[in-house]
PDB file of N, CA and C in Angstrom:
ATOM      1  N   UNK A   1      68.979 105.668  90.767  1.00  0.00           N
ATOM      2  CA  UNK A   1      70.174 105.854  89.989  1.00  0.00           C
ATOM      3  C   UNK A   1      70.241 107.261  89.427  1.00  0.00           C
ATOM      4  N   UNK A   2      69.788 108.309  90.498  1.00  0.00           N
ATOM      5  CA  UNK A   2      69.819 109.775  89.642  1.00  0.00           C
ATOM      6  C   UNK A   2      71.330 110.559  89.936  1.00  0.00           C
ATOM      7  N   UNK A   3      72.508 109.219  90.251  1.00  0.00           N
ATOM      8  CA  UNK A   3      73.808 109.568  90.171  1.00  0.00           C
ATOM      9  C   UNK A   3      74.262 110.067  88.853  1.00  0.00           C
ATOM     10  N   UNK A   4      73.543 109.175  88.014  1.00  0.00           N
ATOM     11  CA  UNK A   4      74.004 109.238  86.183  1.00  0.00           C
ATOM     12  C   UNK A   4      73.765 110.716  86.136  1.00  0.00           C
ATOM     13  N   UNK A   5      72.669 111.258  86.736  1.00  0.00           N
ATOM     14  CA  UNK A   5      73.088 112.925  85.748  1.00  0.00           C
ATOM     15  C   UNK A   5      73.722 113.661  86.118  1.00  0.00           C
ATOM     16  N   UNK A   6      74.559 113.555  87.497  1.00  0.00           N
ATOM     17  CA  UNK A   6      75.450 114.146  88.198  1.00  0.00           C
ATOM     18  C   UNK A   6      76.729 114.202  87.425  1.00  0.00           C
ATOM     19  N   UNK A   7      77.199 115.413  87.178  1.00  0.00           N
ATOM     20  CA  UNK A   7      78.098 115.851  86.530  1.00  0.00           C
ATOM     21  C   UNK A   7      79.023 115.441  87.304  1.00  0.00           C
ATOM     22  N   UNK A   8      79.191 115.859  88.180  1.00  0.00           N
ATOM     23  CA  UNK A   8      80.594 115.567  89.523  1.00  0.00           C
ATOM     24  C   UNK A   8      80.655 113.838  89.639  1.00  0.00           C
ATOM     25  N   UNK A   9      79.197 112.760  89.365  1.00  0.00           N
ATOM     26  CA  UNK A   9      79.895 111.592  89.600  1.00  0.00           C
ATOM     27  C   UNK A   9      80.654 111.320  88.555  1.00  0.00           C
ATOM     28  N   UNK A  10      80.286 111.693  86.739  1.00  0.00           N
ATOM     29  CA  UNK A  10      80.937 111.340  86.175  1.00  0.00           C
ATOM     30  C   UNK A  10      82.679 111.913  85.865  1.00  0.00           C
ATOM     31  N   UNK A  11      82.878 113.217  86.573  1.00  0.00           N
ATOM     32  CA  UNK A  11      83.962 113.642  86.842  1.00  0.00           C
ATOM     33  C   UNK A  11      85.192 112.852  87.506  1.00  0.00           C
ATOM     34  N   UNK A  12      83.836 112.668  88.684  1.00  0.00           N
ATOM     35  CA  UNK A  12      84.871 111.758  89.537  1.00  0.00           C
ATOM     36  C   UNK A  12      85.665 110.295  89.152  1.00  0.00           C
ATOM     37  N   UNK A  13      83.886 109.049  88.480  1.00  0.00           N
ATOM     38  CA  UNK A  13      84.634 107.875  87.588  1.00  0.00           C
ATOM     39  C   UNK A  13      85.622 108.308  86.443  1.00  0.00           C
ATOM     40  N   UNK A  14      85.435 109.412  86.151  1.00  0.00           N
ATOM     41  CA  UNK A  14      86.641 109.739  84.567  1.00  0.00           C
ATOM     42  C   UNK A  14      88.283 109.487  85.849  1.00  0.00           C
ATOM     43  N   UNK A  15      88.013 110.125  86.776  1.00  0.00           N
ATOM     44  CA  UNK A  15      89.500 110.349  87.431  1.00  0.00           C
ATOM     45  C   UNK A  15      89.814 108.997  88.388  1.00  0.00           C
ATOM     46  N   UNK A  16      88.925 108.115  88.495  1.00  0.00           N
ATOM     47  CA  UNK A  16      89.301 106.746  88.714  1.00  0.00           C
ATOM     48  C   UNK A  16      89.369 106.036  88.310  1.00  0.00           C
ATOM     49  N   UNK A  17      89.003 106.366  86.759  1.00  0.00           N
ATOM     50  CA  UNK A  17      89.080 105.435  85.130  1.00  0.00           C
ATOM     51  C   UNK A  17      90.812 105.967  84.844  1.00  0.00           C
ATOM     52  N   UNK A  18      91.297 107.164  84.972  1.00  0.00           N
ATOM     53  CA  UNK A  18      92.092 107.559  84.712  1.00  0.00           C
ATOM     54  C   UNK A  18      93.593 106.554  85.703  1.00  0.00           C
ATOM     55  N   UNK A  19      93.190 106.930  87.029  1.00  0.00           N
ATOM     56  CA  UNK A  19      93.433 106.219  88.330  1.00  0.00           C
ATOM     57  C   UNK A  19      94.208 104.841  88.007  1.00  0.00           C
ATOM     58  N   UNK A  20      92.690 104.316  87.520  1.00  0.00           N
ATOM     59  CA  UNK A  20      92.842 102.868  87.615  1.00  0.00           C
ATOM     60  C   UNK A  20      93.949 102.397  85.743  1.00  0.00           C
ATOM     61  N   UNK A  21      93.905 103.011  85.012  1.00  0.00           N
ATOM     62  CA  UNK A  21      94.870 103.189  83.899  1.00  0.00           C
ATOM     63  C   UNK A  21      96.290 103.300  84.093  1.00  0.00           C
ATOM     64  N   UNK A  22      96.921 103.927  85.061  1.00  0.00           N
ATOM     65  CA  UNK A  22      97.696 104.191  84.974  1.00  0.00           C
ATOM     66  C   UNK A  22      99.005 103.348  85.270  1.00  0.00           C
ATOM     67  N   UNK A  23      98.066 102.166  85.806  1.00  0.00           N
ATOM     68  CA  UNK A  23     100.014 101.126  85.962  1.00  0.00           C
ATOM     69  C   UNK A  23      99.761 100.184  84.452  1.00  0.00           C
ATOM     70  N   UNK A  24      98.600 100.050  83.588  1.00  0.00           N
ATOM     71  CA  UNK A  24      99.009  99.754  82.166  1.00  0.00           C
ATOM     72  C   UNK A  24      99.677 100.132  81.731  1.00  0.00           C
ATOM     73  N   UNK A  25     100.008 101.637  81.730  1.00  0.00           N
ATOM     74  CA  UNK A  25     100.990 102.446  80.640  1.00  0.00           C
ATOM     75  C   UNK A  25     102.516 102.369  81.407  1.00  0.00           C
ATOM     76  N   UNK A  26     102.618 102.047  82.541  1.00  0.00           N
ATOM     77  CA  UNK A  26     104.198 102.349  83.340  1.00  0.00           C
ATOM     78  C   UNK A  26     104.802 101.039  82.229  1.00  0.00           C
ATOM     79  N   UNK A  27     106.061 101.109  82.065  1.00  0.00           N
ATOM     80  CA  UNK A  27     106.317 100.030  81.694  1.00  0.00           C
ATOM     81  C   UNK A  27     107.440  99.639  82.806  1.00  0.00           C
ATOM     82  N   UNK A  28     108.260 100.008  83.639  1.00  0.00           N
ATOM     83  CA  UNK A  28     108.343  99.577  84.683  1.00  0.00           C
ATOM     84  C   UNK A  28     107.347  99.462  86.066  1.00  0.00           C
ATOM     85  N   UNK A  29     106.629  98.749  86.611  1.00  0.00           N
ATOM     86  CA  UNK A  29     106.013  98.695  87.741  1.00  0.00           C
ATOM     87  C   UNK A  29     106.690  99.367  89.013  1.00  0.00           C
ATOM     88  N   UNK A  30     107.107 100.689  89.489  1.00  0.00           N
ATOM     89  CA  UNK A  30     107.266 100.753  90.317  1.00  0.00           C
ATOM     90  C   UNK A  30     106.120 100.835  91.650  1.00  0.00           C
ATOM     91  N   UNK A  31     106.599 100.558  92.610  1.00  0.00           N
ATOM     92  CA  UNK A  31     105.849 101.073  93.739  1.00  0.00           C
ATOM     93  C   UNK A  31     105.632 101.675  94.014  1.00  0.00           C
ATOM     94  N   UNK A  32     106.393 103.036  93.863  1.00  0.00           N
ATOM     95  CA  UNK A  32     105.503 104.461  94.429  1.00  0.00           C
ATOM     96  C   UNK A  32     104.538 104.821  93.522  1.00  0.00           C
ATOM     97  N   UNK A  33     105.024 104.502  92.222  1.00  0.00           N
ATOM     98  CA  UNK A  33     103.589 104.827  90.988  1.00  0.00           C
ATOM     99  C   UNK A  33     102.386 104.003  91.077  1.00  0.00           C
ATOM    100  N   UNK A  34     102.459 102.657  91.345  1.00  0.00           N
ATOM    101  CA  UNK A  34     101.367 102.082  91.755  1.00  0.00           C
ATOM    102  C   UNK A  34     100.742 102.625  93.328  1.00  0.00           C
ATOM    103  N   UNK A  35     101.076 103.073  94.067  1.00  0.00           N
ATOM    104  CA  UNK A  35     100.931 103.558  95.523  1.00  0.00           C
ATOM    105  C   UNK A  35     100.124 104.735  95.027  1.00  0.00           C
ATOM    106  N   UNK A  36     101.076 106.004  94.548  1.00  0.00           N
ATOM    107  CA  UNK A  36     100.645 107.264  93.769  1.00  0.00           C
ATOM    108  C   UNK A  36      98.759 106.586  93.315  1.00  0.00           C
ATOM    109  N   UNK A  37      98.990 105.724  92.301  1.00  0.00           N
ATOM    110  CA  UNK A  37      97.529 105.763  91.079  1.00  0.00           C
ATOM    111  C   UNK A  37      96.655 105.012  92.806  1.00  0.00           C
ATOM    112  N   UNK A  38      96.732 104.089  93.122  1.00  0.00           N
ATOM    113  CA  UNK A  38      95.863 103.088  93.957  1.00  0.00           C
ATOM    114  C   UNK A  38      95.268 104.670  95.079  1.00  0.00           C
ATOM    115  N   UNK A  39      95.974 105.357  95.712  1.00  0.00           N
ATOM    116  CA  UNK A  39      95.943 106.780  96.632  1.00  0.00           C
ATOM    117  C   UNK A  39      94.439 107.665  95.616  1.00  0.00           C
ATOM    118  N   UNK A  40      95.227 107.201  94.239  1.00  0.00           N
ATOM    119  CA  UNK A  40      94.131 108.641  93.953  1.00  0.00           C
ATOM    120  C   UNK A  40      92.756 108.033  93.453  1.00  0.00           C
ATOM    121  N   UNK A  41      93.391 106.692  93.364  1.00  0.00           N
ATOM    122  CA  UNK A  41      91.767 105.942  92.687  1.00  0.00           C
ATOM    123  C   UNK A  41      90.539 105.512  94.141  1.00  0.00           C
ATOM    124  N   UNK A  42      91.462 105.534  94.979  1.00  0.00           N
ATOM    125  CA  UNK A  42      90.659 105.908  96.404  1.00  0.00           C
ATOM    126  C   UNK A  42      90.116 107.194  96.670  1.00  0.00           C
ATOM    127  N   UNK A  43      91.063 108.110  96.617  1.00  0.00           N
ATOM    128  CA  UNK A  43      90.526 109.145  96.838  1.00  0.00           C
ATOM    129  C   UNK A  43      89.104 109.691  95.817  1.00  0.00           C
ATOM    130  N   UNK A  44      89.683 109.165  94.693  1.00  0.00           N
ATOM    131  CA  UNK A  44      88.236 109.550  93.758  1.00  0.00           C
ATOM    132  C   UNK A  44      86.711 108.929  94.191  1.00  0.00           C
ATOM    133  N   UNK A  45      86.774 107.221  94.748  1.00  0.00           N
ATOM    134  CA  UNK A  45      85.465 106.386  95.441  1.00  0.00           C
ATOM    135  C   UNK A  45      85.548 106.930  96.359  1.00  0.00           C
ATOM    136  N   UNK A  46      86.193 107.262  97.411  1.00  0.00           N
ATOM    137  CA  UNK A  46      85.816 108.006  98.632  1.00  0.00           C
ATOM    138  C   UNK A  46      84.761 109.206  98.420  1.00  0.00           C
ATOM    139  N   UNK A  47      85.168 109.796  97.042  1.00  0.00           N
ATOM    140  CA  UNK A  47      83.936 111.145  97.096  1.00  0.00           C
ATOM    141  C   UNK A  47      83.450 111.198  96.476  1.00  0.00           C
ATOM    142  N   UNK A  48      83.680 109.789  95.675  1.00  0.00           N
ATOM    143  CA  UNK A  48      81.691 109.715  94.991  1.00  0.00           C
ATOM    144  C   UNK A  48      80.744 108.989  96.311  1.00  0.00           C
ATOM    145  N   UNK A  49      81.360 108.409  97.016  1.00  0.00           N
ATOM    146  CA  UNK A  49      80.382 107.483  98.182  1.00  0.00           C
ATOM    147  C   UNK A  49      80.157 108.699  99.406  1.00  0.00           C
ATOM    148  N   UNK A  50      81.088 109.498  99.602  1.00  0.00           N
ATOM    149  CA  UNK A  50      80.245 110.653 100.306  1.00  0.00           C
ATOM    150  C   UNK A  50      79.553 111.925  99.231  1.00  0.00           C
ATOM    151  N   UNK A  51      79.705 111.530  98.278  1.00  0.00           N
ATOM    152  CA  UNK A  51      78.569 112.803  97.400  1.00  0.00           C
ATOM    153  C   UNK A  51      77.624 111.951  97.295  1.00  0.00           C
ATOM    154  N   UNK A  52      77.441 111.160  96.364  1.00  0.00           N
ATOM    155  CA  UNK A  52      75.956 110.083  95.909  1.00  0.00           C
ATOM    156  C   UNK A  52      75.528 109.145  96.575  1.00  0.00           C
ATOM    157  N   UNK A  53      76.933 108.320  97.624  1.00  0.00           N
ATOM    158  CA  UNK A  53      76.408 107.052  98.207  1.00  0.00           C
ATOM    159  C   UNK A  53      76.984 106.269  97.772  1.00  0.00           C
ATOM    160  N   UNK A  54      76.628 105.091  98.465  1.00  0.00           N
ATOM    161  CA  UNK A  54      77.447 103.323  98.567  1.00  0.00           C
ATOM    162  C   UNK A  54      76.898 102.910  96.865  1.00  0.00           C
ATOM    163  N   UNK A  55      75.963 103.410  96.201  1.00  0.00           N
ATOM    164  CA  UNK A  55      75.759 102.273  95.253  1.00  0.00           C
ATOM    165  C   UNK A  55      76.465 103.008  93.995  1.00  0.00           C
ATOM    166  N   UNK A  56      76.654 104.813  93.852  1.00  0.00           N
ATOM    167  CA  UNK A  56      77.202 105.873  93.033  1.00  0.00           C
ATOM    168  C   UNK A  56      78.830 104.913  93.150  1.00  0.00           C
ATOM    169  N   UNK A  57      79.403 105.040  94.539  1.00  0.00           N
ATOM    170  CA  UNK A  57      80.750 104.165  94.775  1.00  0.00           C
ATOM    171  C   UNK A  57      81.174 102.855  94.116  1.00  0.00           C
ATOM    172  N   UNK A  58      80.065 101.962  94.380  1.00  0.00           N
ATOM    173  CA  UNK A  58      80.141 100.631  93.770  1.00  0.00           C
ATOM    174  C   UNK A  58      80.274 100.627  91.924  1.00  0.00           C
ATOM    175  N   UNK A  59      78.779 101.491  91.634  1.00  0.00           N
ATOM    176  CA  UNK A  59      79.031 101.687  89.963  1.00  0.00           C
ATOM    177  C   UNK A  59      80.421 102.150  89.637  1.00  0.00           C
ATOM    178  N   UNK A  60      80.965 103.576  90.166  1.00  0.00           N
ATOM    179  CA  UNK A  60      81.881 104.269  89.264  1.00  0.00           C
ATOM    180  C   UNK A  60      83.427 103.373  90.250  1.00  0.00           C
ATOM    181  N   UNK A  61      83.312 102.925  91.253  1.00  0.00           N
ATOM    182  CA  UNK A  61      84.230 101.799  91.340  1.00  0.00           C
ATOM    183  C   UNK A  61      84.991 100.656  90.482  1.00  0.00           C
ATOM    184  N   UNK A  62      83.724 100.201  90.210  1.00  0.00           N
ATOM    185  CA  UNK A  62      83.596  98.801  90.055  1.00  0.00           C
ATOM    186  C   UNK A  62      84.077  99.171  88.371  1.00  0.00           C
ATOM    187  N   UNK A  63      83.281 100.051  87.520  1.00  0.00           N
ATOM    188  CA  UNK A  63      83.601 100.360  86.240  1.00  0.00           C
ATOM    189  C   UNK A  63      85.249 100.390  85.979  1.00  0.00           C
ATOM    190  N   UNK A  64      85.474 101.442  86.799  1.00  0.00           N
ATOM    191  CA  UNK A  64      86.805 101.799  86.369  1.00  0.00           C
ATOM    192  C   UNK A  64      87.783 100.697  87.176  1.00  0.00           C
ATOM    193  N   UNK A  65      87.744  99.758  87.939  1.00  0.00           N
ATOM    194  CA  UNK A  65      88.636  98.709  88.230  1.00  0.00           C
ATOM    195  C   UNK A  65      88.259  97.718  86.851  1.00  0.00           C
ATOM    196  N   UNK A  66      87.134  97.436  86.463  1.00  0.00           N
ATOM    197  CA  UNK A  66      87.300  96.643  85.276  1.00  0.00           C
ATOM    198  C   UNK A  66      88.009  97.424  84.327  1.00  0.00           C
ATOM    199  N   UNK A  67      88.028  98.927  83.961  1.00  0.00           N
ATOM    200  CA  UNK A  67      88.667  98.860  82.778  1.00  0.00           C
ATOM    201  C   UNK A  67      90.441  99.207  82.975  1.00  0.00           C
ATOM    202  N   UNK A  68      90.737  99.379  84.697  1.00  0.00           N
ATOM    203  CA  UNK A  68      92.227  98.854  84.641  1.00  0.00           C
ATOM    204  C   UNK A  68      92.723  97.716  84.222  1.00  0.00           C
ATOM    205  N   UNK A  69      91.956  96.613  84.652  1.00  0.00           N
ATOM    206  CA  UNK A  69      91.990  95.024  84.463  1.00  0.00           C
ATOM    207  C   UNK A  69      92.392  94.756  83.121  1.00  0.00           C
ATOM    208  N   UNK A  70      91.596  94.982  82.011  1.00  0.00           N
ATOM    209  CA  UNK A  70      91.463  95.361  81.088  1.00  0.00           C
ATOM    210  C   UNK A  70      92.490  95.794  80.253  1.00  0.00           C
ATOM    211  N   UNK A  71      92.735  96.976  80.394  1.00  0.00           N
ATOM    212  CA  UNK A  71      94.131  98.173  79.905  1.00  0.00           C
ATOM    213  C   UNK A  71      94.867  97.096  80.513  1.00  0.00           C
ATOM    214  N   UNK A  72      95.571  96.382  81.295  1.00  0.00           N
ATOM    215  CA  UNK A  72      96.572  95.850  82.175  1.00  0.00           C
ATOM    216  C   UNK A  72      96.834  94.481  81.473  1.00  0.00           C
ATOM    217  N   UNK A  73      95.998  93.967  81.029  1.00  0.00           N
ATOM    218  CA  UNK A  73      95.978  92.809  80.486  1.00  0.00           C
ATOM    219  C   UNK A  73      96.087  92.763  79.345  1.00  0.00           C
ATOM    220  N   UNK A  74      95.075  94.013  78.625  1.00  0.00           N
ATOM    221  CA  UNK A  74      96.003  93.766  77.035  1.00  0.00           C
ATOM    222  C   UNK A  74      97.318  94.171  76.949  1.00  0.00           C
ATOM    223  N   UNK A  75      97.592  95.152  78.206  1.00  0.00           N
ATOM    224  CA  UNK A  75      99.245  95.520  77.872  1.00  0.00           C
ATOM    225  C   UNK A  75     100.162  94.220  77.697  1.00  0.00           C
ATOM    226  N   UNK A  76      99.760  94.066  79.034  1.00  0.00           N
ATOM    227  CA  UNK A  76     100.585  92.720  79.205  1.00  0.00           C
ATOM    228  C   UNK A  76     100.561  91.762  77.592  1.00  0.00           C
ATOM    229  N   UNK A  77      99.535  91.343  77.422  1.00  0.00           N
ATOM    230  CA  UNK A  77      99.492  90.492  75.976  1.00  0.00           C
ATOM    231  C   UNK A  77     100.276  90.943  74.628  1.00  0.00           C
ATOM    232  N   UNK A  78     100.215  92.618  74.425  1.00  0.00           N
ATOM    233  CA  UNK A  78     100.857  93.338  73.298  1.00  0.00           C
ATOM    234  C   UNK A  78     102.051  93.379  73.814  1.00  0.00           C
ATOM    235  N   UNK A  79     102.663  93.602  75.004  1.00  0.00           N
ATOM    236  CA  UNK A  79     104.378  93.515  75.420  1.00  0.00           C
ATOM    237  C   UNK A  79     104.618  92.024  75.281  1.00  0.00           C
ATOM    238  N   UNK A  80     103.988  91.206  75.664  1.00  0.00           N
ATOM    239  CA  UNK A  80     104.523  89.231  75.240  1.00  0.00           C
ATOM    240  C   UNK A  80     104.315  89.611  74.065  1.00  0.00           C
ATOM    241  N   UNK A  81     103.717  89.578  73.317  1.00  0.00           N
ATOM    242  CA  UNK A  81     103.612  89.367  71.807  1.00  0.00           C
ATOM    243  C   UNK A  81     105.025  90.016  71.089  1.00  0.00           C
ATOM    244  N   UNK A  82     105.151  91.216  71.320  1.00  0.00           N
ATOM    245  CA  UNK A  82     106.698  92.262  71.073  1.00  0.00           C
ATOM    246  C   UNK A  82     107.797  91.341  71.067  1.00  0.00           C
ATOM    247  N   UNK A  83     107.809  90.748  72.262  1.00  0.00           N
ATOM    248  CA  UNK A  83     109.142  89.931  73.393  1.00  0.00           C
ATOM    249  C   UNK A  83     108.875  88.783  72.506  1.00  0.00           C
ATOM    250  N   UNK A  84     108.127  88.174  71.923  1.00  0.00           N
ATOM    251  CA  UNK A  84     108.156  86.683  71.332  1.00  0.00           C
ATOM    252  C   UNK A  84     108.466  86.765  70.250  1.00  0.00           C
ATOM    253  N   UNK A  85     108.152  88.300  69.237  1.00  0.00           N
ATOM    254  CA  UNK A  85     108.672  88.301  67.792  1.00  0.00           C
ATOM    255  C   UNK A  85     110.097  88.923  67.666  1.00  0.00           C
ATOM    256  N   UNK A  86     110.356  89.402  69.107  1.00  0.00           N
ATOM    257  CA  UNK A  86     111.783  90.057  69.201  1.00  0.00           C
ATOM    258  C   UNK A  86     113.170  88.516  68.992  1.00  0.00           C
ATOM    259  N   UNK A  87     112.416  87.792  70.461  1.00  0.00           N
ATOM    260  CA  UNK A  87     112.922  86.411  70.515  1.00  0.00           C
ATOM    261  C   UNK A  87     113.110  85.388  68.947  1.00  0.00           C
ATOM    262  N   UNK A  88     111.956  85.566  68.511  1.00  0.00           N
ATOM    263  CA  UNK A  88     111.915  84.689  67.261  1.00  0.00           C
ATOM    264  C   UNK A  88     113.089  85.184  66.208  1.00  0.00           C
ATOM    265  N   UNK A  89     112.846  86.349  65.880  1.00  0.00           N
ATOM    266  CA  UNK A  89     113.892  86.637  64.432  1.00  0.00           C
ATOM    267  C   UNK A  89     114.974  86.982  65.116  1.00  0.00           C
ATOM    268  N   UNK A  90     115.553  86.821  66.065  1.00  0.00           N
ATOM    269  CA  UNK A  90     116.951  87.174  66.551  1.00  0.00           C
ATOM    270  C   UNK A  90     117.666  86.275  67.099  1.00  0.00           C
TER     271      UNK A  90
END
């Protein structure tokens, strides 16, 4: 695991953490923006798995798809929550 002191892997997971963030914040879902983020969050595992390897790929992968999941899901929960107190007093 001497990926961790590699400056460039953690460069790279910051820009597929970033990647993988970015259809939380759209508040319309379009397709080319999801196309756009999914393009670059590939492109970012593509060159950590040819700089460090399959397992550098899997870690800074796997990290930053959980914390889209994540960002995506609390969005989702804080926009219902909005929409239900909007619904209620009106």
């Amino acid at each position: 695991m001497t990926f961790l002191y590699d400056i460039a892997w953690w460069i790279s997971t910051t820009t597929a953490l970033v990647a993988a963030s970015i259809p939380a914040f759209l508040k319309p879902l379009k397709a080319f923006y999801l196309l756009l983020a999914s393009a670059l969050w590939t492109a970012a595992v593509i060159r950590i798995a040819l700089m460090q390897g399959a397992l550098a790929a899997l870690a800074g992968g796997g990290v930053s798809l959980l914390w889209g999941m994540l960002l995506m899901l609390l969005s989702l929960l804080f926009s219902g929550l909005r929409q239900m107190a909007n619904r209620r007093y009106h």
